[in-house]
Protein backbone atom coordinates (compact mmCIF):
# COMPACT_ATOMS: atom_id res chain seq x y z
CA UNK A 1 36.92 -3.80 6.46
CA UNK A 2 33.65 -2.03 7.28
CA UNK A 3 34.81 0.64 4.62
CA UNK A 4 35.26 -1.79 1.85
CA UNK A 5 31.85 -3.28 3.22
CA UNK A 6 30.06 -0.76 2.66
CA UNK A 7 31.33 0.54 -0.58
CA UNK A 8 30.36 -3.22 -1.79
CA UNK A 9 26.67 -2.30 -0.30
CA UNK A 10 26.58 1.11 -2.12
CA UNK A 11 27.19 -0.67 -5.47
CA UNK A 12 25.27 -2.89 -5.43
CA UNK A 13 21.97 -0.37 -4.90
CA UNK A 14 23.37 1.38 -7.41
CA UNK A 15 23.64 -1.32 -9.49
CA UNK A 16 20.07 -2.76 -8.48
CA UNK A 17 18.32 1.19 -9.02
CA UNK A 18 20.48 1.78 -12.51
CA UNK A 19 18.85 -1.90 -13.32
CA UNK A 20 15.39 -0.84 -12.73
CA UNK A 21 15.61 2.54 -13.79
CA UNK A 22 16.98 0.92 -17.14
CA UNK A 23 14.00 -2.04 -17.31
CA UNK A 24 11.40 1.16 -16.48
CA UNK A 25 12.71 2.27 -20.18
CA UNK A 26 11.83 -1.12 -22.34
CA UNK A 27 8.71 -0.76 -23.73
CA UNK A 28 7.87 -4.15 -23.89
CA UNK A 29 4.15 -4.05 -24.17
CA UNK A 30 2.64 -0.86 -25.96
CA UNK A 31 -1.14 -0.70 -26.35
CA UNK A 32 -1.45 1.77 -29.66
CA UNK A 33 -4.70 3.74 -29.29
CA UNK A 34 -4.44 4.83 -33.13
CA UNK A 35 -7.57 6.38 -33.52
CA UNK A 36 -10.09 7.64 -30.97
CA UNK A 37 -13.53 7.55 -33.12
CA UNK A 38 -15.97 5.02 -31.88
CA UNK A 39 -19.17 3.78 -32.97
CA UNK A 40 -20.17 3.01 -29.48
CA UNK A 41 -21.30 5.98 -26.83
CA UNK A 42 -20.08 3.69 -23.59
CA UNK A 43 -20.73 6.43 -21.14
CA UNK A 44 -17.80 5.40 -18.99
CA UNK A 45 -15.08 5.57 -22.02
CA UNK A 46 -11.68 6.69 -20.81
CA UNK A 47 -10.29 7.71 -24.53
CA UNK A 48 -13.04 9.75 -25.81
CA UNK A 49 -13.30 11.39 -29.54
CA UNK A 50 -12.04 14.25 -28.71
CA UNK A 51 -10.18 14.58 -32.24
CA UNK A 52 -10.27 12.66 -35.40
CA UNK A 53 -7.01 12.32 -35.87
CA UNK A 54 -5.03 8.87 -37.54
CA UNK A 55 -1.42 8.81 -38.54
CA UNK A 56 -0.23 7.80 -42.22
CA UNK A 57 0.85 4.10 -42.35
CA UNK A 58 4.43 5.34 -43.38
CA UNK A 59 4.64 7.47 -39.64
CA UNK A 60 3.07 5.21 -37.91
CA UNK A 61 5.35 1.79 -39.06
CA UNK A 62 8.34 4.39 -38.38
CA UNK A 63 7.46 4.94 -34.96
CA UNK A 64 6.67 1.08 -33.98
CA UNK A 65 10.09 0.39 -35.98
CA UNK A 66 11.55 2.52 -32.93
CA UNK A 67 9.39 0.94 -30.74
CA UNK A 68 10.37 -2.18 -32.06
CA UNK A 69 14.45 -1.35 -31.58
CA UNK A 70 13.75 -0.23 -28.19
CA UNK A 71 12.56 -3.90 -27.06
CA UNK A 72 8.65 -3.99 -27.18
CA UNK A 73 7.37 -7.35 -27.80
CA UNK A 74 3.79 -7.07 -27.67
CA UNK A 75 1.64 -4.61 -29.51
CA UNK A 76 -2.32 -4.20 -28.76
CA UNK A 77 -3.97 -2.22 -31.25
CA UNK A 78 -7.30 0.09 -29.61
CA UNK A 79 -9.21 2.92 -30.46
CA UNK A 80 -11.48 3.97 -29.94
CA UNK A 81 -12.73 1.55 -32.18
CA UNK A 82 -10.14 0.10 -34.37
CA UNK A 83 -12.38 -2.00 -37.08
CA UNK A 84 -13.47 1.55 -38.27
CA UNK A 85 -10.13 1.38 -40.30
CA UNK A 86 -9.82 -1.78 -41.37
CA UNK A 87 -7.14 -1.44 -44.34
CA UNK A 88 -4.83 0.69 -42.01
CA UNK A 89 -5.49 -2.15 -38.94
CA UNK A 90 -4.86 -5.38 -41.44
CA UNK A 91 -2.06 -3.49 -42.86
CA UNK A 92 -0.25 -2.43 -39.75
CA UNK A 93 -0.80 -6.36 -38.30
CA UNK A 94 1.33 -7.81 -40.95
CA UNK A 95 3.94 -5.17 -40.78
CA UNK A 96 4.28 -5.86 -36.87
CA UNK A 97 4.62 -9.48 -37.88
CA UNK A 98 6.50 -10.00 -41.00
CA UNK A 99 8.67 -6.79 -40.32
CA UNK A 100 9.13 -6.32 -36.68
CA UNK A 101 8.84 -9.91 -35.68
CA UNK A 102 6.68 -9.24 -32.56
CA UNK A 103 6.33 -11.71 -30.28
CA UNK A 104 2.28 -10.57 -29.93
CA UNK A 105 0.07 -8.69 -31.96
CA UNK A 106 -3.91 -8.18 -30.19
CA UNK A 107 -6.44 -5.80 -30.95
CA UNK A 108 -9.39 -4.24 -28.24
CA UNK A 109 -12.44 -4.20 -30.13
CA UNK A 110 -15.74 -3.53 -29.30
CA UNK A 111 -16.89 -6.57 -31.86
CA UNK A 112 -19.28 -5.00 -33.92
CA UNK A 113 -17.30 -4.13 -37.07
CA UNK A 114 -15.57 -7.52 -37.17
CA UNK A 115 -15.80 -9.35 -40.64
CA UNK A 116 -15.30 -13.36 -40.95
CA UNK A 117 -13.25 -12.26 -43.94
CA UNK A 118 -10.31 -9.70 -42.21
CA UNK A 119 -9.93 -12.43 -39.53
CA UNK A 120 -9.46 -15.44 -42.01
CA UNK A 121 -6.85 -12.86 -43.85
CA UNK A 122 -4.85 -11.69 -41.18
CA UNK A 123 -5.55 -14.65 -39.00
CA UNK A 124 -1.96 -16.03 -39.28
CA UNK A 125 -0.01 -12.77 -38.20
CA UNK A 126 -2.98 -12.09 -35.00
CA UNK A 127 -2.13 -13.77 -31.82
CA UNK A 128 -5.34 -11.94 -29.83
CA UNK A 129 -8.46 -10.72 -30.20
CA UNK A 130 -9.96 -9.26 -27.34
CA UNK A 131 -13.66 -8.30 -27.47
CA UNK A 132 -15.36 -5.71 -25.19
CA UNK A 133 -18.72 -7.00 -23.12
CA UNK A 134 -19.80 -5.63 -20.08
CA UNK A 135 -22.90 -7.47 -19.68
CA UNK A 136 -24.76 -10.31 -20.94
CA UNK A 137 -28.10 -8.65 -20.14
CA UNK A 138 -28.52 -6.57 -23.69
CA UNK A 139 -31.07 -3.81 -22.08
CA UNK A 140 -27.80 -2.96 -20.03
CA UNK A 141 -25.39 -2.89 -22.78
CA UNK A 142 -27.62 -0.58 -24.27
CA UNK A 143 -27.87 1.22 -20.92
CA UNK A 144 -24.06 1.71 -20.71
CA UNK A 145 -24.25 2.90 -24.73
CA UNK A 146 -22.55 -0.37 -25.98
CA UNK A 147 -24.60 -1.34 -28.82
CA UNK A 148 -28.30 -1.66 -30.15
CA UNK A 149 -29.30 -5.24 -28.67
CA UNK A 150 -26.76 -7.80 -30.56
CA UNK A 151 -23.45 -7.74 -28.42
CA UNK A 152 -24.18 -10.70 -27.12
CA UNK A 153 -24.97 -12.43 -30.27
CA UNK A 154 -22.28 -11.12 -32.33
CA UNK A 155 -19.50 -12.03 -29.18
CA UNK A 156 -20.20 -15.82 -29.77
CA UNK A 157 -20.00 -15.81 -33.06
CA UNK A 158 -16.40 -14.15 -32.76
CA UNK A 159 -15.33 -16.67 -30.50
CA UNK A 160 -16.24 -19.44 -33.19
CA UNK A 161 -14.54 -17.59 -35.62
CA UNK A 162 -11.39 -17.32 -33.29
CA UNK A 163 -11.47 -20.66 -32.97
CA UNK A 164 -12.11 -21.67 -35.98
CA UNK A 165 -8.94 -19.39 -37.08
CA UNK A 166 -6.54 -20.14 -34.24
CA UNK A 167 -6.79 -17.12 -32.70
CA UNK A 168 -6.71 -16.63 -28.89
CA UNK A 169 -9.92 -15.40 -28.17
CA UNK A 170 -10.07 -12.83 -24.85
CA UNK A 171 -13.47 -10.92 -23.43
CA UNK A 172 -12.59 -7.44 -21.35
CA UNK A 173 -15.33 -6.39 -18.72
CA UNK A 174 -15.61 -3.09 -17.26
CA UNK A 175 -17.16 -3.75 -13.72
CA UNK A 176 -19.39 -0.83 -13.17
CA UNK A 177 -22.68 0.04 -11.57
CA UNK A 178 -25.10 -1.26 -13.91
CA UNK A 179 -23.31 -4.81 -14.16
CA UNK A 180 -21.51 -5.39 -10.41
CA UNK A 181 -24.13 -7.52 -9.19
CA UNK A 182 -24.34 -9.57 -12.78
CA UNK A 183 -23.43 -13.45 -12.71
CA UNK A 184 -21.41 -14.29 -15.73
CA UNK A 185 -20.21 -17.67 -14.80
CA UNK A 186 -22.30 -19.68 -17.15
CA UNK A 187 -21.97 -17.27 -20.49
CA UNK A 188 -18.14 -17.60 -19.43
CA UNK A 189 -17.80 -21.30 -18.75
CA UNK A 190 -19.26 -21.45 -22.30
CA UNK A 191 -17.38 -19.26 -23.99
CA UNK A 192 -14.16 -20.12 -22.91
CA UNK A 193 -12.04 -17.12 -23.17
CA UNK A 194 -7.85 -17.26 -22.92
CA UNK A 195 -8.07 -14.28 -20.47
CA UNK A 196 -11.17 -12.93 -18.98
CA UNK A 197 -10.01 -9.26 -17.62
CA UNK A 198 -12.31 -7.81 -15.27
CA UNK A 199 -11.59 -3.84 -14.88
CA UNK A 200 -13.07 -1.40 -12.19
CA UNK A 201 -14.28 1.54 -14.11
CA UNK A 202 -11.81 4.22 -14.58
CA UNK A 203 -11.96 8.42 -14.05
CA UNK A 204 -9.45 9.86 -15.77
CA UNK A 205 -8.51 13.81 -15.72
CA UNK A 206 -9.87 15.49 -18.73
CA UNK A 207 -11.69 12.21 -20.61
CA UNK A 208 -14.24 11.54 -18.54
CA UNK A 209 -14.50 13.16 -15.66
CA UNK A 210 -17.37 16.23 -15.79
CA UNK A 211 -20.28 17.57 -17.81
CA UNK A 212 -17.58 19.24 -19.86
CA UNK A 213 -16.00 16.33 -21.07
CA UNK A 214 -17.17 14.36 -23.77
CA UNK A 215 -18.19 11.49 -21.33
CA UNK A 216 -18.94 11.42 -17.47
CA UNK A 217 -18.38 8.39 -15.74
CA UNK A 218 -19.05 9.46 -11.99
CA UNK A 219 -22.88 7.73 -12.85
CA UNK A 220 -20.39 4.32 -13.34
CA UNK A 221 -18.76 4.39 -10.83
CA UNK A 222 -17.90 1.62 -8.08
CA UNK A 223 -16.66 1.32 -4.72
CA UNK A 224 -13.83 -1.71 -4.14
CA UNK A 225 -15.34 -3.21 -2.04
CA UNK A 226 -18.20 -3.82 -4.76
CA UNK A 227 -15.74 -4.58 -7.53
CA UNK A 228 -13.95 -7.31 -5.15
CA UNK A 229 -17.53 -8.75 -4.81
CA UNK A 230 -17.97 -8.97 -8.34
CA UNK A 231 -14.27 -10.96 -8.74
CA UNK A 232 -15.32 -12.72 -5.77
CA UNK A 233 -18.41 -14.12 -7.72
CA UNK A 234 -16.21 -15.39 -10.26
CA UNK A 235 -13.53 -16.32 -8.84
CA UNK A 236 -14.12 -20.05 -9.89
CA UNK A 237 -12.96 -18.95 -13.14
CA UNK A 238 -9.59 -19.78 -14.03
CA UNK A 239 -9.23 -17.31 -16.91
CA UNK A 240 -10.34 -14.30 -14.74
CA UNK A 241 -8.27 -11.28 -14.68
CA UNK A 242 -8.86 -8.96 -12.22
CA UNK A 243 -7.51 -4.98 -12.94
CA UNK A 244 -8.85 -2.55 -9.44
CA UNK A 245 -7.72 1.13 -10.17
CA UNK A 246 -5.05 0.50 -7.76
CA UNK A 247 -3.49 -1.66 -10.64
CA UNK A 248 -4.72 -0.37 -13.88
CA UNK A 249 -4.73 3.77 -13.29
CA UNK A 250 -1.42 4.08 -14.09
CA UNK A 251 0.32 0.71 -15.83
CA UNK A 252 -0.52 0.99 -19.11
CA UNK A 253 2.15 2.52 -21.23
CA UNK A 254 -0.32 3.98 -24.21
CA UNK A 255 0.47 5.81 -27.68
CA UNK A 256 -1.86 8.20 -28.71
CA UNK A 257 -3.03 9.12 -31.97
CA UNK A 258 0.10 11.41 -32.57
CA UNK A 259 2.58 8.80 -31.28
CA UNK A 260 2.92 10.52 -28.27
CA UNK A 261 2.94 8.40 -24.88
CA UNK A 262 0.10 9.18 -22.68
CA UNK A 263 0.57 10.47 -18.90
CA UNK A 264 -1.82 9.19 -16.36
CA UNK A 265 -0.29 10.85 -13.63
CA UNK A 266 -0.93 14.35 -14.38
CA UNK A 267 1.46 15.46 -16.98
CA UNK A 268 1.52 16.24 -20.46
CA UNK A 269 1.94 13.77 -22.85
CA UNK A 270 5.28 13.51 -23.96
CA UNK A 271 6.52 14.30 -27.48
CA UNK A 272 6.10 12.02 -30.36
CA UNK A 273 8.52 9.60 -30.71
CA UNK A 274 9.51 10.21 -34.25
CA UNK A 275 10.95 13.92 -33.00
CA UNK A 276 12.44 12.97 -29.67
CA UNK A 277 12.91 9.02 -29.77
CA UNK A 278 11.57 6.63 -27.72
CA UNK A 279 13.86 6.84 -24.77
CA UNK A 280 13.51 10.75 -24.48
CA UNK A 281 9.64 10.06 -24.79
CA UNK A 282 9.48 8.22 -21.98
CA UNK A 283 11.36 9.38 -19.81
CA UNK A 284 8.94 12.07 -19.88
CA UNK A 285 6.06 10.63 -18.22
CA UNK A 286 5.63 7.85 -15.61
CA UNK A 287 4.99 4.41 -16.51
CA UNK A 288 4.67 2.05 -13.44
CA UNK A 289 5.88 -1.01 -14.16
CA UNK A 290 5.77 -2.71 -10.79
CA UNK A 291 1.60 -2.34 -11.44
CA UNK A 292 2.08 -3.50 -14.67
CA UNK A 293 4.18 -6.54 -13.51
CA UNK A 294 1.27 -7.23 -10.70
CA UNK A 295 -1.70 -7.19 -12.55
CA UNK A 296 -0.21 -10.44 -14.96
CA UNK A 297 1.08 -7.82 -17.89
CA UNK A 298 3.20 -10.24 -18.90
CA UNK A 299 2.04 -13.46 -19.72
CA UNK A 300 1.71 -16.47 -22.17
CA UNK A 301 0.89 -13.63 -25.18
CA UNK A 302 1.52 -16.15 -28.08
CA UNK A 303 -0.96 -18.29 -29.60
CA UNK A 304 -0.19 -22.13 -30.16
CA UNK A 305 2.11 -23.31 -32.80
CA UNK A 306 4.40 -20.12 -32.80
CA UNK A 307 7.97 -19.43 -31.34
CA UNK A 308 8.44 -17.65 -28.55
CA UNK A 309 11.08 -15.22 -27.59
CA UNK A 310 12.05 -13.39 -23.96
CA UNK A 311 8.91 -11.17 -23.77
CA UNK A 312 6.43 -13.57 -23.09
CA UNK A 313 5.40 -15.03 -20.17
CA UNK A 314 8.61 -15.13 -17.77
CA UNK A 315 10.69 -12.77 -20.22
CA UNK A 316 11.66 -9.62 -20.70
CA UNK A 317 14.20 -9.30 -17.65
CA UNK A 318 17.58 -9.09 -20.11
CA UNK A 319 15.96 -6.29 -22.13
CA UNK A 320 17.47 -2.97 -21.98
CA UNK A 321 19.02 -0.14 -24.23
């Protein structure tokens, strides 16, 4: 009896490791950093212009196709600064949308490229836009390199236009030392954002982290107990989205500008997924998805009025190979 008992034990944490090994495999949420040129100098940036490289639309739709087959749901197009290629950007939206029929297409911008006119044509295939501000204080946006004095300005009109569009409108904050002791809660009761993430500044290996890399963002950089302060500041804010290193270092499963996926602990990158596949890609770097699943990365990703499948909010469990 205690044989079969245990036999019955040993199968099932087989069964429950094959299980998570296989869900560590879906790429369900891919944020596709297709270029790395900016227009911004943020001194803290994490994906610095260290080439100039883009993809041709015909590789790139390839490679989300695979991406696609292998069970992502959500794409987030960043840069770098996206809106610096606006015909490639509008053109790869539509394809993830009419083609691929994602669940969630976003885009990280830094807002200062964005025309009235690509968001009232691309509008109905763009679930989220998600504008960069770190501060509502414009001397320290210029401070941190983000702009010349109209962030501000130019983030409220976005939000109007978001609205006014039916797209879900989403602010990202870098909590560093210029803007930790900074109280947002008015700009942000006003403003209204979906999702208001809040993320520690990040060092990582070989982007910016010495006077040999393109940026250095030691001068940025906060201790936790500061960026809990700043949370706990806000904390009356239902749309706040907290991201500490502890959760963000390492969750993020990002495709370069050669459709490789990125490695944030240490290793290469792996190959690019149109020469190995996707599963072969990433099996050759480490994604962790428990962080991702803590800090929220899934959630209600589709905007009003359209059909959702298994990826958002509560999905994604049943996906596998």
């Amino acid at each position: 009896m205690w044989l079969l008992s245990l036999i019955i034990i040993t199968l099932a944490s087989l069964t429950l490791l094959f299980t998570r090994r296989s869900r560590s495999h879906v790429p369900i949420s891919v944020n596709y950093h297709f270029t790395r040129r900016c227009n911004y100098t943020c001194g803290f940036c994490f994906h610095t212009a260290s080439t100039s490289y883009i993809e041709s639309p015909d590789r790139a739709k390839q490679a989300l196709q695979l991406l696609a087959q292998a069970g992502m749901k959500k794409l987030n197009f960043a840069g770098g600064e996206p809106f610096l290629y606006p015909k490639f950007l509008g053109e790869m939206i539509d394809f993830c949308k009419e083609n691929l029929h994602l669940e969630s297409v976003s885009i990280v911008t830094n807002g200062s490229l964005i025309k009235e006119s690509f968001l009232r044509k691309y509008a109905k295939n763009l679930d989220i836009l998600a504008v960069s501000c770190d501060s509502f204080d414009e001397a320290t946006n210029i401070q941190i390199g983000r702009g010349s004095g109209d962030q501000v300005k130019k983030l409220y009109q976005i939000a109007e236009w978001c609205e006014k569009y039916g797209i879900l409108f989403k602010i990202n904050t870098v909590v560093n030392r210029l803007n930790h002791r900074e109280d947002m809660n008015a700009r942000i009761s006003t403003l209204k954002p979906f999702r208001w993430k809040c993320f520690q500044v990040l060092i990582v290996e070989g982007e910016n982290d010495t006077e040999e890399t393109l940026r250095n963002g030691h001068k940025f950089t906060i201790s936790d107990k500061e960026f809990e302060g700043f949370c706990e500041r806000h904390k009356g804010q239902s749309c706040l989205v907290p991201e500490p290193n502890s959760l963000m270092a390492k969750s993020y499963l990002i495709l370069d500008e050669y459709l490789r996926f990125l490695d944030r602990a240490g290793k290469q990158p792996s190959r690019p997924i149109l020469e190995v596949g996707v599963k072969k890609a990433l099996e050759s770097v480490f994604w962790d998805e428990e962080a991702f699943l803590e800090r929220g990365g899934l959630y209600d990703w589709v905007k009003p009025g359209k059909e959702k499948g298994c990826g958002g909010g509560e999905g994604g469990e049943d996906l596998d190979w």
